[in-house]
Protein backbone atom coordinates (compact mmCIF):
# COMPACT_ATOMS: atom_id res chain seq x y z
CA UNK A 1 156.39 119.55 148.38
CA UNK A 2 153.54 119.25 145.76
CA UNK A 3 149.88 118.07 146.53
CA UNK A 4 150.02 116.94 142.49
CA UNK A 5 146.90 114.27 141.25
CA UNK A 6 145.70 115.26 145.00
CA UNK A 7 141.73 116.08 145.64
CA UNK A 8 140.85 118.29 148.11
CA UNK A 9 137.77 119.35 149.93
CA UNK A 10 137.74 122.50 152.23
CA UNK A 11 134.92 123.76 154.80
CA UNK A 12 134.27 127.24 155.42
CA UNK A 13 136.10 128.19 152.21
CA UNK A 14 134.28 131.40 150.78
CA UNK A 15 136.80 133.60 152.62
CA UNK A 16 139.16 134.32 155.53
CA UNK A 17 141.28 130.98 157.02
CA UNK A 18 138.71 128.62 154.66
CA UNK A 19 140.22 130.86 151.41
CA UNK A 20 143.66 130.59 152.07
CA UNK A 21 143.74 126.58 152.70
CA UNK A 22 142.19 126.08 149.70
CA UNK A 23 144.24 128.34 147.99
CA UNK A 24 147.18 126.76 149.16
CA UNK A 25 146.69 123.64 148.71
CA UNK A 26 145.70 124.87 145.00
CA UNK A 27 149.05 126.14 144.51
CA UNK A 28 150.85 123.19 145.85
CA UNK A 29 149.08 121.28 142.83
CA UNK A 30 145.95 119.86 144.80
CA UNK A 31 142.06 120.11 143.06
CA UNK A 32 140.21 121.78 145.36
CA UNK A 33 136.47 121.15 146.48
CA UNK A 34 135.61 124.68 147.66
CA UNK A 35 132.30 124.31 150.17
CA UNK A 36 130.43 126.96 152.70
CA UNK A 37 127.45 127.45 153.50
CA UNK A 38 127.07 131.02 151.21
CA UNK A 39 129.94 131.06 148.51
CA UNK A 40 130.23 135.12 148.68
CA UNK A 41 130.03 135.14 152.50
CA UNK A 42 132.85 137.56 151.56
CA UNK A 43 130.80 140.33 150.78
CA UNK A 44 129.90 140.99 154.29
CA UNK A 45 133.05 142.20 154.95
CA UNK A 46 134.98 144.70 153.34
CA UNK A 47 138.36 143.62 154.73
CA UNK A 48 137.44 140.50 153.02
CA UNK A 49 136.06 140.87 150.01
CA UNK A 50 139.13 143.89 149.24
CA UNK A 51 141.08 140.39 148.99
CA UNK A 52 139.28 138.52 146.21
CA UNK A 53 140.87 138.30 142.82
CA UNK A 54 137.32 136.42 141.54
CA UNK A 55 133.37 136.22 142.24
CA UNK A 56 134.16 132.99 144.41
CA UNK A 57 137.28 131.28 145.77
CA UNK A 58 136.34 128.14 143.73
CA UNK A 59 137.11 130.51 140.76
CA UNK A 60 140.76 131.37 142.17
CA UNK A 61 141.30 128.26 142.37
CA UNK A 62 140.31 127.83 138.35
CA UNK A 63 142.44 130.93 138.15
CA UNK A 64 145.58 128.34 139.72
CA UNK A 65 145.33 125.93 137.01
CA UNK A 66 143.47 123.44 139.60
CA UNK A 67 140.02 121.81 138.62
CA UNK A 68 137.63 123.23 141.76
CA UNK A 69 133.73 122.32 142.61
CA UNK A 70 131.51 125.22 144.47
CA UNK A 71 129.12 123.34 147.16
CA UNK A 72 126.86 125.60 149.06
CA UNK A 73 126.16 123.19 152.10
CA UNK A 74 125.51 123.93 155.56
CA UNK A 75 128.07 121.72 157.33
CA UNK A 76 125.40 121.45 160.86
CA UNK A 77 123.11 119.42 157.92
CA UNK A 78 125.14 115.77 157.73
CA UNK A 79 122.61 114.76 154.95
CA UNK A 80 123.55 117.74 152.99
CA UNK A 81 127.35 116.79 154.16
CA UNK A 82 126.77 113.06 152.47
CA UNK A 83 125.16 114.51 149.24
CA UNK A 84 128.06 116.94 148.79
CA UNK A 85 130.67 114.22 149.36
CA UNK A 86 128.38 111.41 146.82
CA UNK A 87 128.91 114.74 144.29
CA UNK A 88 132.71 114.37 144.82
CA UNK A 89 133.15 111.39 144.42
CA UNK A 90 130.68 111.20 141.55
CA UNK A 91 132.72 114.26 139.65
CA UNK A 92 136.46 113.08 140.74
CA UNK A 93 136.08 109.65 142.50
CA UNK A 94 138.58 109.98 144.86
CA UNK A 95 139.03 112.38 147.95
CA UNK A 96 142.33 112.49 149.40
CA UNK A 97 142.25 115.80 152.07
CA UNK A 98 139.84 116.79 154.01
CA UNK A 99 139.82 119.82 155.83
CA UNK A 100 136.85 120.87 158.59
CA UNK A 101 137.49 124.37 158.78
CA UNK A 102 133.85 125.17 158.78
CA UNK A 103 133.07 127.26 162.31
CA UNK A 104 133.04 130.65 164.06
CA UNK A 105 132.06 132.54 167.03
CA UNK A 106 129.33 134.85 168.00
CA UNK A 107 129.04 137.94 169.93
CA UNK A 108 132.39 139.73 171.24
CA UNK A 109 135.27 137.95 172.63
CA UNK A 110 134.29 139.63 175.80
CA UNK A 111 130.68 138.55 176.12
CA UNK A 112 129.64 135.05 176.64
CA UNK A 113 131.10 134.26 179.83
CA UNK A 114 130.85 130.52 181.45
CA UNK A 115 128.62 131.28 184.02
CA UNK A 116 126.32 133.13 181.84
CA UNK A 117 126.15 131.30 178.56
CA UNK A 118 122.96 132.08 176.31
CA UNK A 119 121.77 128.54 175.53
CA UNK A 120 120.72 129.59 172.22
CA UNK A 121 124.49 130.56 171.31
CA UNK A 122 125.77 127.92 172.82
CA UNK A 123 123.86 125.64 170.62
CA UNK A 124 124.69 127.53 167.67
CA UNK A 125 128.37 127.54 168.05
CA UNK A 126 128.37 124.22 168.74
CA UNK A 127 126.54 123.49 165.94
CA UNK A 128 128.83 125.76 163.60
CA UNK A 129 132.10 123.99 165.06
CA UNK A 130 132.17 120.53 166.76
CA UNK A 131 129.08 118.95 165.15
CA UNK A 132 129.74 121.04 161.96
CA UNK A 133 133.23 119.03 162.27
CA UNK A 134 131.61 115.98 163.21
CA UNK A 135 129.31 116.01 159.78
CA UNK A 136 132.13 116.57 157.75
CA UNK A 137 134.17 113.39 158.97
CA UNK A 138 131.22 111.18 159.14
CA UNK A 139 130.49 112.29 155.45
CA UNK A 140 134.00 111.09 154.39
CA UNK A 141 135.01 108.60 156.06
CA UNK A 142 133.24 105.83 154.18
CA UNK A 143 134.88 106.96 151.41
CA UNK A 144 138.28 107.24 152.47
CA UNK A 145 137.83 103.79 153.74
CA UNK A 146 136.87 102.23 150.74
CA UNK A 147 140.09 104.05 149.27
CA UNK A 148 142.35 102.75 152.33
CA UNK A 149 143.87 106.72 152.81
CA UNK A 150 143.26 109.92 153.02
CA UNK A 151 144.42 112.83 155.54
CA UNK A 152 141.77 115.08 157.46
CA UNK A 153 142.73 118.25 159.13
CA UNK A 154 140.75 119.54 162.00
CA UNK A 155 140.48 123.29 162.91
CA UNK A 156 140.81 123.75 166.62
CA UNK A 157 141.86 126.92 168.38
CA UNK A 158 144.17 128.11 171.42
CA UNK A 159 140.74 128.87 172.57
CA UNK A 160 139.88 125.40 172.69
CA UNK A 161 143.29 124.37 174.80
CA UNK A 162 142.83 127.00 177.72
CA UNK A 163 140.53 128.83 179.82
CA UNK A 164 139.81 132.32 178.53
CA UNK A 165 140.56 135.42 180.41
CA UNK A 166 137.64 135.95 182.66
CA UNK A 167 135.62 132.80 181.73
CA UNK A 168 134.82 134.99 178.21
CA UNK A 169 133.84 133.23 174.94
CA UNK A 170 133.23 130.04 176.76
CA UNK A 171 130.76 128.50 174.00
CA UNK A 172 133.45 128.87 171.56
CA UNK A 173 136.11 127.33 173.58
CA UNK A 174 134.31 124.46 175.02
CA UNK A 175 133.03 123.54 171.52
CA UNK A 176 136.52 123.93 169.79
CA UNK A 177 137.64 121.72 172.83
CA UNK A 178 135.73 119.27 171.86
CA UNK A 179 137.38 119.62 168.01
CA UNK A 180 140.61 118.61 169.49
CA UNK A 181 139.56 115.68 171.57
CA UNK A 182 137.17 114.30 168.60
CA UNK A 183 140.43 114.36 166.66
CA UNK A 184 142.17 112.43 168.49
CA UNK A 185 139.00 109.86 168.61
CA UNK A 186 138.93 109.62 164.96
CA UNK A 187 142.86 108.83 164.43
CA UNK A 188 142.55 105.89 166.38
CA UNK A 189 139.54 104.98 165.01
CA UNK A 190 140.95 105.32 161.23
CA UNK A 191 144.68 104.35 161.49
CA UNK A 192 144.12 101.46 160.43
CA UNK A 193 142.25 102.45 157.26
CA UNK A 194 145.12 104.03 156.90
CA UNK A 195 143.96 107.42 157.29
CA UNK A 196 145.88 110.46 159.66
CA UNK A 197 143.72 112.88 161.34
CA UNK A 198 145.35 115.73 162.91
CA UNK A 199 144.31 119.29 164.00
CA UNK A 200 145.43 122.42 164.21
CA UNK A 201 145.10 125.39 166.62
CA UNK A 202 145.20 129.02 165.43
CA UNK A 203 146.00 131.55 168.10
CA UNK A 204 145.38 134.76 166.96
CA UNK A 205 144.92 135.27 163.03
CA UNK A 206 144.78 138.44 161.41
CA UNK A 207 142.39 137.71 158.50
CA UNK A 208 140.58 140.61 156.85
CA UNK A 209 138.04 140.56 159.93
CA UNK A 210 139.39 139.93 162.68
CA UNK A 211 142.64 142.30 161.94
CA UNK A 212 139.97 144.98 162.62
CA UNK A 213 138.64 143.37 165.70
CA UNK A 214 141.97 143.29 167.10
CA UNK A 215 142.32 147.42 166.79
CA UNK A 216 138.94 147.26 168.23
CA UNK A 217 140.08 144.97 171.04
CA UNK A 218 143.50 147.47 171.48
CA UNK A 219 141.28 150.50 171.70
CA UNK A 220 139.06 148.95 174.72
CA UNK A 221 141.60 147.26 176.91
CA UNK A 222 144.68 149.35 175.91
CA UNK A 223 146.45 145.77 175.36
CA UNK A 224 148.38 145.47 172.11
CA UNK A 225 147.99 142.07 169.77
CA UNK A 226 151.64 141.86 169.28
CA UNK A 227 152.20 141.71 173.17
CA UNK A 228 150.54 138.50 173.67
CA UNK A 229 152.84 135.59 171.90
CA UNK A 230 156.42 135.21 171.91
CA UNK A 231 156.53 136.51 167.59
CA UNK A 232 155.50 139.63 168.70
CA UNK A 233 153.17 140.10 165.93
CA UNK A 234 149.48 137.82 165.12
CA UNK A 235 149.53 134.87 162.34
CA UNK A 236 148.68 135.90 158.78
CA UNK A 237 146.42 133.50 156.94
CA UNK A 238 149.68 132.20 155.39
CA UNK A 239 151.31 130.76 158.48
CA UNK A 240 148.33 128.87 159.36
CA UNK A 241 147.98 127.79 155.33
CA UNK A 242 151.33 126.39 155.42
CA UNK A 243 151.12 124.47 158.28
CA UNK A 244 147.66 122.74 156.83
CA UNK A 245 149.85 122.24 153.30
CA UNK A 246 152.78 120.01 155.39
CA UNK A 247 149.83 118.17 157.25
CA UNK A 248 147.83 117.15 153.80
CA UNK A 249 151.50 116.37 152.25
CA UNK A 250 153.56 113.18 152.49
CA UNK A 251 155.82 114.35 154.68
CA UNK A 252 153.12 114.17 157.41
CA UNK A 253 152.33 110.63 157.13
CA UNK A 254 153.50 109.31 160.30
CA UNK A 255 151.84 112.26 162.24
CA UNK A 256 148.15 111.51 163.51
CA UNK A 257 146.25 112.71 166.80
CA UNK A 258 148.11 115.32 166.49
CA UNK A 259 146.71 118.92 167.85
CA UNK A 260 149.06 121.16 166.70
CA UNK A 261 148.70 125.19 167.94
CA UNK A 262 149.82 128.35 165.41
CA UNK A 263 149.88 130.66 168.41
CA UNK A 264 153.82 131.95 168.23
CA UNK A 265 154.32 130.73 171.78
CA UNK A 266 151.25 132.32 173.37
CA UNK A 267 150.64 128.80 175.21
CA UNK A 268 153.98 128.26 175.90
């Protein structure tokens, strides 16, 4: 598969799941549009920034052989979202894969229980994740209308397709919930543009940060990652970057409304 005389644009991409889709689709011969809202976000995490082989991820991608263009945009701001995208097109003129990672969490996995959501954080997180997600489309679509294609890729989670144990993290499930279901919106909306929208649904990842969150997690409830999918073991950053390379490829082109989980069998 190559991505070759592709343009990308990737949310969220300063580290983690954001690094490793634009680095992928990088090496799979895509230019890549690397945008977050603080382009060493990295550097608050040690995990993390032990990983970089540059200052930024836009200059791993230069390091690839790909041309790349560092945004710092806050994804929640849909006027920053349009500017960004008028730079794009301005720079490249085309825009062929989009991909909303943008998002996050806050507190513990174990706080923020249904019945007693902080409305603040609620508000945040669904800031961060569905409307974050909702700027980014609304910012490209004109574009990739006027073009008549493009492929946008959606970042759900598993958290987002059930209930969590004890009614926990409810703010970010109910707003990665509504990810999935605005995906699905948006592929019938732009099918016949001829544009595929499908998301995907990490289960649990072992980026630089959250691998130590999960020995965290082990240490409290005596309950071991690995035990908890079908794999045994959690994704790496790699089996959630190669499933985002097949969806921005032409071998996904008959695939929209798709919400596709990377969970090894943990909803199964």
């Amino acid at each position: 598969m190559t991505l070759e005389g592709t343009n990308a644009l990737v949310t969220g991409a300063a580290r983690g799941l954001g690094r490793a889709y634009a680095l992928h689709l990088a090496a799979l011969g895509a230019d890549v549009a690397v945008l977050d809202i603080d382009l060493h976000s990295y550097r608050q995490y040690e995990a993390e920034a032990a990983q970089m082989t540059a200052d930024t991820t836009a200059e791993e991608v230069l390091a690839l052989g790909r041309r790349t263009l560092a945004l710092e945009v806050d994804v929640t701001d849909l006027e920053a979202m349009r500017q960004a995208v008028a730079t794009i097109e301005q720079e490249w003129s085309t825009l062929d894969v989009v991909i909303c990672n943008a998002g996050g969490g806050l507190g513990s996995p174990f706080e923020g229980r249904a019945s007693e959501l902080d409305p603040d954080d609620f508000d945040a997180v669904m800031k961060k994740n569905l409307y974050g997600t909702v700027n980014t489309c609304l910012a490209v679509a004109p574009l990739l209308k006027r073009q008549g294609s493009g492929k946008i890729v959606t970042v759900a989670s598993i958290s987002g397709l059930r209930g969590g144990r004890e009614g926990a993290y409810a703010h970010y499930g109910v707003a990665k919930a509504g990810v999935a279901m605005y995906t699905r919106y948006l592929a019938q909306d732009l099918g016949g543009s001829g544009i595929t929208v499908n998301c995907i649904a990490p289960g649990y990842v072992a980026t630089g940060r959250l691998a130590l969150a999960f020995e965290s997690m082990e240490a409290d409830t005596k309950v071991s990652i690995n035990t908890m999918n079908a794999l045994g073991r959690p994704a790496s950053t790699e089996d959630c970057a190669r499933v985002v390379g097949f969806l921005a490829g032409p071998e996904s082109d008959y695939l929209s409304g798709v919400v596709l989980p990377i969970d090894g069998a943990t909803l199964s």
